[in-house]
Protein backbone atom coordinates (compact mmCIF):
# COMPACT_ATOMS: atom_id res chain seq x y z
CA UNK A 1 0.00 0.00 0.00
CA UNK A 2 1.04 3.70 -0.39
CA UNK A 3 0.51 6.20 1.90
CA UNK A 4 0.95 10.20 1.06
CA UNK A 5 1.57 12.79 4.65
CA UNK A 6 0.37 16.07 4.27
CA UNK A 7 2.92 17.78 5.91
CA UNK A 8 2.25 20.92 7.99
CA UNK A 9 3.51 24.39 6.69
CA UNK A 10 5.93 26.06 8.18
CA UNK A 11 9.60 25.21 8.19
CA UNK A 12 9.59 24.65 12.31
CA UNK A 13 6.55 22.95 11.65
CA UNK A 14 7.96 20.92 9.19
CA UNK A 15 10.61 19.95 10.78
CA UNK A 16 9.10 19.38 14.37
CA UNK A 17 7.26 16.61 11.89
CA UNK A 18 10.13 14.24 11.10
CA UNK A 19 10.30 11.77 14.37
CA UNK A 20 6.48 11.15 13.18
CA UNK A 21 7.36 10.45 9.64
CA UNK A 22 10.06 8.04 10.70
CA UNK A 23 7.49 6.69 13.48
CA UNK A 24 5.39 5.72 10.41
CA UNK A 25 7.91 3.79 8.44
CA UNK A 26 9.36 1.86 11.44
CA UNK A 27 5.73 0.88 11.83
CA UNK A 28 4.71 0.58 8.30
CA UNK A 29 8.06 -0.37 6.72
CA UNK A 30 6.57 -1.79 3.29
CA UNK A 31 4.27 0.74 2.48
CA UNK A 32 5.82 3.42 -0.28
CA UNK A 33 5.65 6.93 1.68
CA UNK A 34 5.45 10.21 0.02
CA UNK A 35 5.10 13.49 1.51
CA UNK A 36 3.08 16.59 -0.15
CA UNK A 37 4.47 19.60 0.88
CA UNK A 38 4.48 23.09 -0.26
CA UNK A 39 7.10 23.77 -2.94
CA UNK A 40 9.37 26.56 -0.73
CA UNK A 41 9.67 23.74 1.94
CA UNK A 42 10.16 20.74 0.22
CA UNK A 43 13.47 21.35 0.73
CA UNK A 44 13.57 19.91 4.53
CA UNK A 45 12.16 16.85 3.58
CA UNK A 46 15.20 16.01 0.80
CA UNK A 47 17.59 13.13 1.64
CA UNK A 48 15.46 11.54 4.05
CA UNK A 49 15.52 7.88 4.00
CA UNK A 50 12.23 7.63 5.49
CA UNK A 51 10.81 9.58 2.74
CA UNK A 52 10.28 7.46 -0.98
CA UNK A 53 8.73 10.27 -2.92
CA UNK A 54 8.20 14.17 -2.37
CA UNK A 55 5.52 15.91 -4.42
CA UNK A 56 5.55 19.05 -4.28
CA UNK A 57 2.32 21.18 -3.74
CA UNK A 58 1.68 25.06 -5.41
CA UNK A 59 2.49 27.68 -2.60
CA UNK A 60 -0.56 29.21 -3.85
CA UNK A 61 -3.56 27.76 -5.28
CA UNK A 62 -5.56 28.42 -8.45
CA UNK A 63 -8.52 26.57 -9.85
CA UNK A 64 -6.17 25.86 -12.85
CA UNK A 65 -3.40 24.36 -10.22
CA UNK A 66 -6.03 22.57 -7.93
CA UNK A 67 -7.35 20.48 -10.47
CA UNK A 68 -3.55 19.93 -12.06
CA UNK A 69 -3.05 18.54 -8.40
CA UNK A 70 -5.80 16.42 -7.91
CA UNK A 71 -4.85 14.78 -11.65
CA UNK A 72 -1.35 14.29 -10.31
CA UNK A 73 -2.56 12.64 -7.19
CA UNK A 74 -4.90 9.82 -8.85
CA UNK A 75 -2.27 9.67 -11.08
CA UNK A 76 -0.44 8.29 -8.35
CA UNK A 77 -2.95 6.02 -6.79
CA UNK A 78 -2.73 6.57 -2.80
CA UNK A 79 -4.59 4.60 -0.75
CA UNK A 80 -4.45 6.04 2.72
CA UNK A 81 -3.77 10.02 3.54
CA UNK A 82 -2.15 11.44 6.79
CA UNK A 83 -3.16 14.70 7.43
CA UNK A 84 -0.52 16.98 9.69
CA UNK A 85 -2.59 19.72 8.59
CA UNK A 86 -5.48 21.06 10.47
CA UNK A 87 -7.84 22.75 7.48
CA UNK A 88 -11.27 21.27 6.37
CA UNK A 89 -9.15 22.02 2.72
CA UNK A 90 -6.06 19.55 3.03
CA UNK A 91 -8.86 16.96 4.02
CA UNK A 92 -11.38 17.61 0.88
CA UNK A 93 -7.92 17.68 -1.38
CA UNK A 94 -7.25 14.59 -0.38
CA UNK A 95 -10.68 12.99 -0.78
CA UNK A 96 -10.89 14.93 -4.68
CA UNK A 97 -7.62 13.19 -5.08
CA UNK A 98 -9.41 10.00 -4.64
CA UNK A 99 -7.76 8.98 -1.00
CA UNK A 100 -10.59 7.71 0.86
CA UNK A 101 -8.67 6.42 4.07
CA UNK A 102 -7.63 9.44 5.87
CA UNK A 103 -6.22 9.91 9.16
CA UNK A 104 -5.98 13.03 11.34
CA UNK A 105 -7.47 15.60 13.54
CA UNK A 106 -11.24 16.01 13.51
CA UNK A 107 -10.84 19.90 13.04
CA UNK A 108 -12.47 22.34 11.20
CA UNK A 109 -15.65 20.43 10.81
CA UNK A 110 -14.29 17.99 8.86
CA UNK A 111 -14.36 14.93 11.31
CA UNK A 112 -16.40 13.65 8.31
CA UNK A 113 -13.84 13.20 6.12
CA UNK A 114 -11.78 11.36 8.18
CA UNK A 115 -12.01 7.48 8.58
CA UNK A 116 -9.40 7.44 11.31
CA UNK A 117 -10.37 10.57 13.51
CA UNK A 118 -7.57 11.10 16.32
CA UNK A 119 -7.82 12.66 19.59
CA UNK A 120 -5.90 15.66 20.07
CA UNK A 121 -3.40 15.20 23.04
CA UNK A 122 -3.93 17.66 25.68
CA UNK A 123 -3.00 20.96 25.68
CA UNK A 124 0.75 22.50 26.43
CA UNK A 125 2.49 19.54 24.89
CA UNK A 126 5.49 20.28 22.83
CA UNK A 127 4.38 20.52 18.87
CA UNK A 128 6.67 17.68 18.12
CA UNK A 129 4.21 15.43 20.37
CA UNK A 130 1.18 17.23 18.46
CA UNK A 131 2.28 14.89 14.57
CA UNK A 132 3.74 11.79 17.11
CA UNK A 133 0.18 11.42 18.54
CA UNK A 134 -1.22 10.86 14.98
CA UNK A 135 1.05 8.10 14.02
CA UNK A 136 0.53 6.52 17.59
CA UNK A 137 -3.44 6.01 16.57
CA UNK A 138 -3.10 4.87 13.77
CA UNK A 139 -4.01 1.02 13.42
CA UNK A 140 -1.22 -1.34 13.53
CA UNK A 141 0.99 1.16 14.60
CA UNK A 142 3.91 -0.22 16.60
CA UNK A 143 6.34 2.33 17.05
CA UNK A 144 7.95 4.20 20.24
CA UNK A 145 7.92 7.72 20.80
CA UNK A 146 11.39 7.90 20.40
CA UNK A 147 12.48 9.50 16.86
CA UNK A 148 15.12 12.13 15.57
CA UNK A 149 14.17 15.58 13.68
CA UNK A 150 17.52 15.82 12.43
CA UNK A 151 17.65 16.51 9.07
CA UNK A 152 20.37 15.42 6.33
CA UNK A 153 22.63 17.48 3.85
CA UNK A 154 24.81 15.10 1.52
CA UNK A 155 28.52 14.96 1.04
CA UNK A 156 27.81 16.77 -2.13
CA UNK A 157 25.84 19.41 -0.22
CA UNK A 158 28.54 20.37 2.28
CA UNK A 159 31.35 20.41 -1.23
CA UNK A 160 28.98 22.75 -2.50
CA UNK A 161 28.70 25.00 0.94
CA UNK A 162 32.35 25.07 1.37
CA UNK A 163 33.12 26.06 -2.58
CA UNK A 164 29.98 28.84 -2.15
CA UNK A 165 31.66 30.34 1.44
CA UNK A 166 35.02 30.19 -0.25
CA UNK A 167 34.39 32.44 -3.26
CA UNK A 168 32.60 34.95 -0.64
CA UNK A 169 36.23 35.31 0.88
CA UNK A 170 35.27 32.95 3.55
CA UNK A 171 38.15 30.06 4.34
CA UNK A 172 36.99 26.84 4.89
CA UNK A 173 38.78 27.05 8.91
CA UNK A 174 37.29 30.32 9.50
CA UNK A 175 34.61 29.53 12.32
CA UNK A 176 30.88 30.66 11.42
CA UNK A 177 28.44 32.11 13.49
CA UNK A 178 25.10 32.46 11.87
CA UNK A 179 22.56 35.23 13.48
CA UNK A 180 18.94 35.05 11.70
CA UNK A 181 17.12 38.41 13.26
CA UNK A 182 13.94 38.29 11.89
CA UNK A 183 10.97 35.70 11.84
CA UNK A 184 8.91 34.75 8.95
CA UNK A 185 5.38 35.07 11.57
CA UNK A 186 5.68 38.49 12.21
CA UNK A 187 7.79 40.85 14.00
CA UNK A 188 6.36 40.18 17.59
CA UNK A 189 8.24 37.23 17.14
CA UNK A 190 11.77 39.34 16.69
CA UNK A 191 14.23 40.24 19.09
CA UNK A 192 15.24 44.07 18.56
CA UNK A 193 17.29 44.68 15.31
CA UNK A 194 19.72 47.31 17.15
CA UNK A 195 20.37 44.52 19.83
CA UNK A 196 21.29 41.84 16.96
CA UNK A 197 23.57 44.38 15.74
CA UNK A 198 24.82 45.39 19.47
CA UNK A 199 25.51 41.49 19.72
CA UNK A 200 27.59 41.42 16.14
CA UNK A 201 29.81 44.22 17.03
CA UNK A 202 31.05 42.89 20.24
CA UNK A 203 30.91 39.59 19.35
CA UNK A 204 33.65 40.47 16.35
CA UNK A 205 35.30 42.35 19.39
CA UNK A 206 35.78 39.17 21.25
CA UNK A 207 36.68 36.30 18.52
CA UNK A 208 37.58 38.58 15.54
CA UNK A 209 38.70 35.47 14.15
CA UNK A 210 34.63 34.82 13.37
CA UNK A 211 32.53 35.57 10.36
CA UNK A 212 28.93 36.19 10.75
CA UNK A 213 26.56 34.62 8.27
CA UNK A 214 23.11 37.11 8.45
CA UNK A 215 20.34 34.70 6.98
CA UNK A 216 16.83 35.38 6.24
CA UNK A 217 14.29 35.80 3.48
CA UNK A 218 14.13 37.68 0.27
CA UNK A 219 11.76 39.97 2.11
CA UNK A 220 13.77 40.49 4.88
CA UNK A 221 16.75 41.64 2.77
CA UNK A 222 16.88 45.11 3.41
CA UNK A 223 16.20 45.04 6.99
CA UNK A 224 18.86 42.61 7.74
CA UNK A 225 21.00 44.86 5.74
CA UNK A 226 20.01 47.77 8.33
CA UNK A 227 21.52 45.49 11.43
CA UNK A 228 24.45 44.86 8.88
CA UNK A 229 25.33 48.58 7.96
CA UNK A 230 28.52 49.76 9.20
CA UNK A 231 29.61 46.49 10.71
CA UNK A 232 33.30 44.96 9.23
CA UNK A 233 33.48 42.95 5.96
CA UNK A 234 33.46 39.51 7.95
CA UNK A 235 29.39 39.94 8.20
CA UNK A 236 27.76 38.81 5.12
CA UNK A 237 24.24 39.69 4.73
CA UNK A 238 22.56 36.38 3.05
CA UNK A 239 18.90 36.90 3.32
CA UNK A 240 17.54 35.92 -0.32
CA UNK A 241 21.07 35.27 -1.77
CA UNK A 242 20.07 31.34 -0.78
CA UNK A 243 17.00 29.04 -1.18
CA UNK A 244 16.05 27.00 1.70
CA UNK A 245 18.10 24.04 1.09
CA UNK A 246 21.27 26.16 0.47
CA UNK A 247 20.83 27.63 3.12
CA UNK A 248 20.45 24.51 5.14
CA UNK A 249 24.02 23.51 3.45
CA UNK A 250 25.40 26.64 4.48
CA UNK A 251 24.16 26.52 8.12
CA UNK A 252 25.50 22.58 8.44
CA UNK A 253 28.94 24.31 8.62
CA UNK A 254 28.21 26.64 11.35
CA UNK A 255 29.63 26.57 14.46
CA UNK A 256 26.68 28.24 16.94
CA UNK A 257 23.03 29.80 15.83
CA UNK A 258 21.70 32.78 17.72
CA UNK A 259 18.27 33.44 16.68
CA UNK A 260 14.63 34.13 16.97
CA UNK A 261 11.71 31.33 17.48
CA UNK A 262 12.05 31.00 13.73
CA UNK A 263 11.91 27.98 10.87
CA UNK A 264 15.49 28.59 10.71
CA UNK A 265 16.16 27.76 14.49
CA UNK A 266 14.74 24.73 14.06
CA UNK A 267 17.04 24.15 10.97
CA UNK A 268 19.82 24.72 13.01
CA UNK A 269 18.75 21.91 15.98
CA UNK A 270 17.80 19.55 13.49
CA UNK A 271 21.32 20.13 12.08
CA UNK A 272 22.76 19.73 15.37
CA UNK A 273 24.17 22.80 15.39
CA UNK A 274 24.62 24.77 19.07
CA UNK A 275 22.11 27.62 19.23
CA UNK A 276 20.93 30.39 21.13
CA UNK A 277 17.12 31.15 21.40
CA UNK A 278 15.82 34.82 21.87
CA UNK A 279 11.95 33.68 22.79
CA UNK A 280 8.92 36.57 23.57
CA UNK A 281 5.43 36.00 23.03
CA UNK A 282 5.69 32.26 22.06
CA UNK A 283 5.23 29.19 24.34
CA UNK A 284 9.13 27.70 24.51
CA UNK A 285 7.19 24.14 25.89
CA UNK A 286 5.30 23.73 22.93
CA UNK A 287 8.21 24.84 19.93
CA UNK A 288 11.34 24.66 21.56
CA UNK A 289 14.11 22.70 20.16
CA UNK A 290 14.33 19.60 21.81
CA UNK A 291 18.34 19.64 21.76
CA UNK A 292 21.38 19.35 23.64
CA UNK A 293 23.48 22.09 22.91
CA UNK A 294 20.81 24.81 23.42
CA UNK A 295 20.33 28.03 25.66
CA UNK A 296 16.34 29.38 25.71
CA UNK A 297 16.38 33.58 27.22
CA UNK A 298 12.62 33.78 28.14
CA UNK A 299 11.07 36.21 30.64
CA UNK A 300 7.82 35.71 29.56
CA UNK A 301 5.34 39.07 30.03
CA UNK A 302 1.74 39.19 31.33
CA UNK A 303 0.35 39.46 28.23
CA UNK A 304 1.95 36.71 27.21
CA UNK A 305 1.61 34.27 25.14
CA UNK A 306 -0.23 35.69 22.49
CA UNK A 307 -0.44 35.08 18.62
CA UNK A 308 -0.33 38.83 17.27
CA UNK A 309 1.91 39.09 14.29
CA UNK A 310 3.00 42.28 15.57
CA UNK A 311 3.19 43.93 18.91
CA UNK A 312 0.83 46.44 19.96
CA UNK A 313 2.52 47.26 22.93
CA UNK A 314 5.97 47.78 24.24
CA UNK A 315 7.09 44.53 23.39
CA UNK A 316 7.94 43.61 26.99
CA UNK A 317 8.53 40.05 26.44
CA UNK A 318 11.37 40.87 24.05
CA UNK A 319 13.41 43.79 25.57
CA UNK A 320 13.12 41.97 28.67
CA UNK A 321 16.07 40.20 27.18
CA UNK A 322 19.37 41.95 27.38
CA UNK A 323 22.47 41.92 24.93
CA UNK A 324 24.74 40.75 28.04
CA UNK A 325 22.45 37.60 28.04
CA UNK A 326 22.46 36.80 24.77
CA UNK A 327 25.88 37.03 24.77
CA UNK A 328 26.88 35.23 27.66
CA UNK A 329 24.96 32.47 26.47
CA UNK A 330 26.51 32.50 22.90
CA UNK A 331 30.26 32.51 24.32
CA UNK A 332 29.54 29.73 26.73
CA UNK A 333 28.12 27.44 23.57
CA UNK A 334 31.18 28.59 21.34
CA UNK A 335 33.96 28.04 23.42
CA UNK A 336 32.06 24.39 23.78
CA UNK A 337 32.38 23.62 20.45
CA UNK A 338 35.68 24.16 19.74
């Protein structure tokens, strides 16, 4: 039998996903699995070994590309559909697409769609939990809680990453710290851009040895470029210079992450990489990376937590973190991975 995952859609997301795709196969080992996923994060699902087929979804849909989509899908002949997804839409896609065994939450009224209809676990549970507890009700499933989110970048993929650095006057010994300042959510989500830069300058200060990889989005270009104005040459601003799974390639090599609640902070756990965590308004027990090598700054606020994209207030959960912290906290990691 095949089975197809709808996979959530966010990178975090995504990625907080992959112990419950590898919970499947262990428990469904014959069965060909494919993942749909949106086309800008397909990328986190390459490599896997867990993973037999990835096909890839529109990031937006049309009529013209919804009924492409369903076509491709009977194409394919799926018998059973596991829905990471919450919407009433990912279920009725599925069903179009001729899956008629689906399994997931009974959300947004569309319990009946679903032949196997899963309880949701109970609420404060880390995300990771949130896909785990699907697998775990499905029938015949036989697999522990125990998986890794770690994701995989090839020995061609690292080459590639350590050509790339080189001909941006970065030597393959130089150590890398990668800052990402901005989140893809909203800025309530962000620590403050003049205290990523304050961080930068006297991190260069202290191991002027270090070159500082500035990642983010296309969007995000010119206000990482703000926090990267006036700073020395070592600081390369990368936000849309690299697609997701370059920039995965390019964070592999890195030495520490300091960072928001972001997709790209989960990148750099799954990658094993040691990583600071600036979080405000977010819950750190439901999307914090379960890792070793990882320092969470949280003070929390009263108003907090709270799902506004952007802060209507004085952002209290955010500049309750200081740079000193940050720092501290980054230096400790560094020095430890040496």
């Amino acid at each position: 039998m095949s089975t197809v995952i709808r996979s959530p859609n966010w990178i975090g997301d995504g990625i907080m996903c992959l112990p419950a795709i590898r919970a499947f196969k262990a428990s469904f080992p014959d069965e060909r699995l494919a993942v749909a996923a949106k086309r800008y994060l397909a990328a986190v699902f390459l490599n896997i070994p867990e993973i037999d087929e990835i096909v890839p979804l529109p990031d937006r849909w049309t009529p013209s590309s919804i009924a492409s989509a369903i076509g491709e899908f009977r194409h394919r002949g799926f018998r059973r559909g596991v829905l990471f997804t919450n919407s009433f839409s990912s279920a009725l896609f599925f069903r179009l697409a001729g899956i008629r065994s689906l399994a997931g939450y009974a959300r947004d009224g569309r319990g009946f769609l679903l032949r196997d209809r899963v309880p949701p676990p109970l609420a404060g549970g880390h995300h990771q939990h949130y896909y785990l507890n699907i697998i775990g009700h499905l029938p015949g499933n036989s697999a522990g809680p125990s998986f890794p989110a770690n994701l995989v970048v090839s020995a061609g993929e690292k080459e590639w990453a350590a050509d790339w650095l080189r001909e941006q006057g970065i030597a393959g010994e130089r150590p890398l710290l990668a800052v990402s300042p901005t989140a893809a959510y909203g800025s309530a989500k962000a620590w403050l851009p003049d205290r990523f830069r304050e961080v930068i300058r006297r991190w260069l200060e202290r191991f002027p040895e270090a070159a500082v990889l500035l990642l983010g989005g296309r969007s995000e270009r010119e206000r990482i470029a703000a926090i990267a104005d006036g700073l020395p040459g070592s600081v390369l601003n990368l936000a849309g210079a690299l697609d997701l799974r370059r920039s995965i390639a390019v964070l592999s090599r890195c030495r520490l992450f300091v960072g928001n609640d972001s997709g790209l902070m989960h990148v750099a756990a799954a990658l094993s990489v040691p990583l600071v965590a600036v979080f405000g308004p977010t819950e750190p027990g439901r999307t914090a990376p379960l890792a070793d090598r990882f320092r969470l700054l949280h003070h929390g606020a009263d108003c907090a937590p709270c799902r506004r994209r952007e802060c209507p207030g004085d952002h209290r959960c955010m500049t309750a973190v200081s740079v000193d912290e940050v720092l501290a906290a980054a230096t400790e990691l560094w020095r430890g991975a040496q």
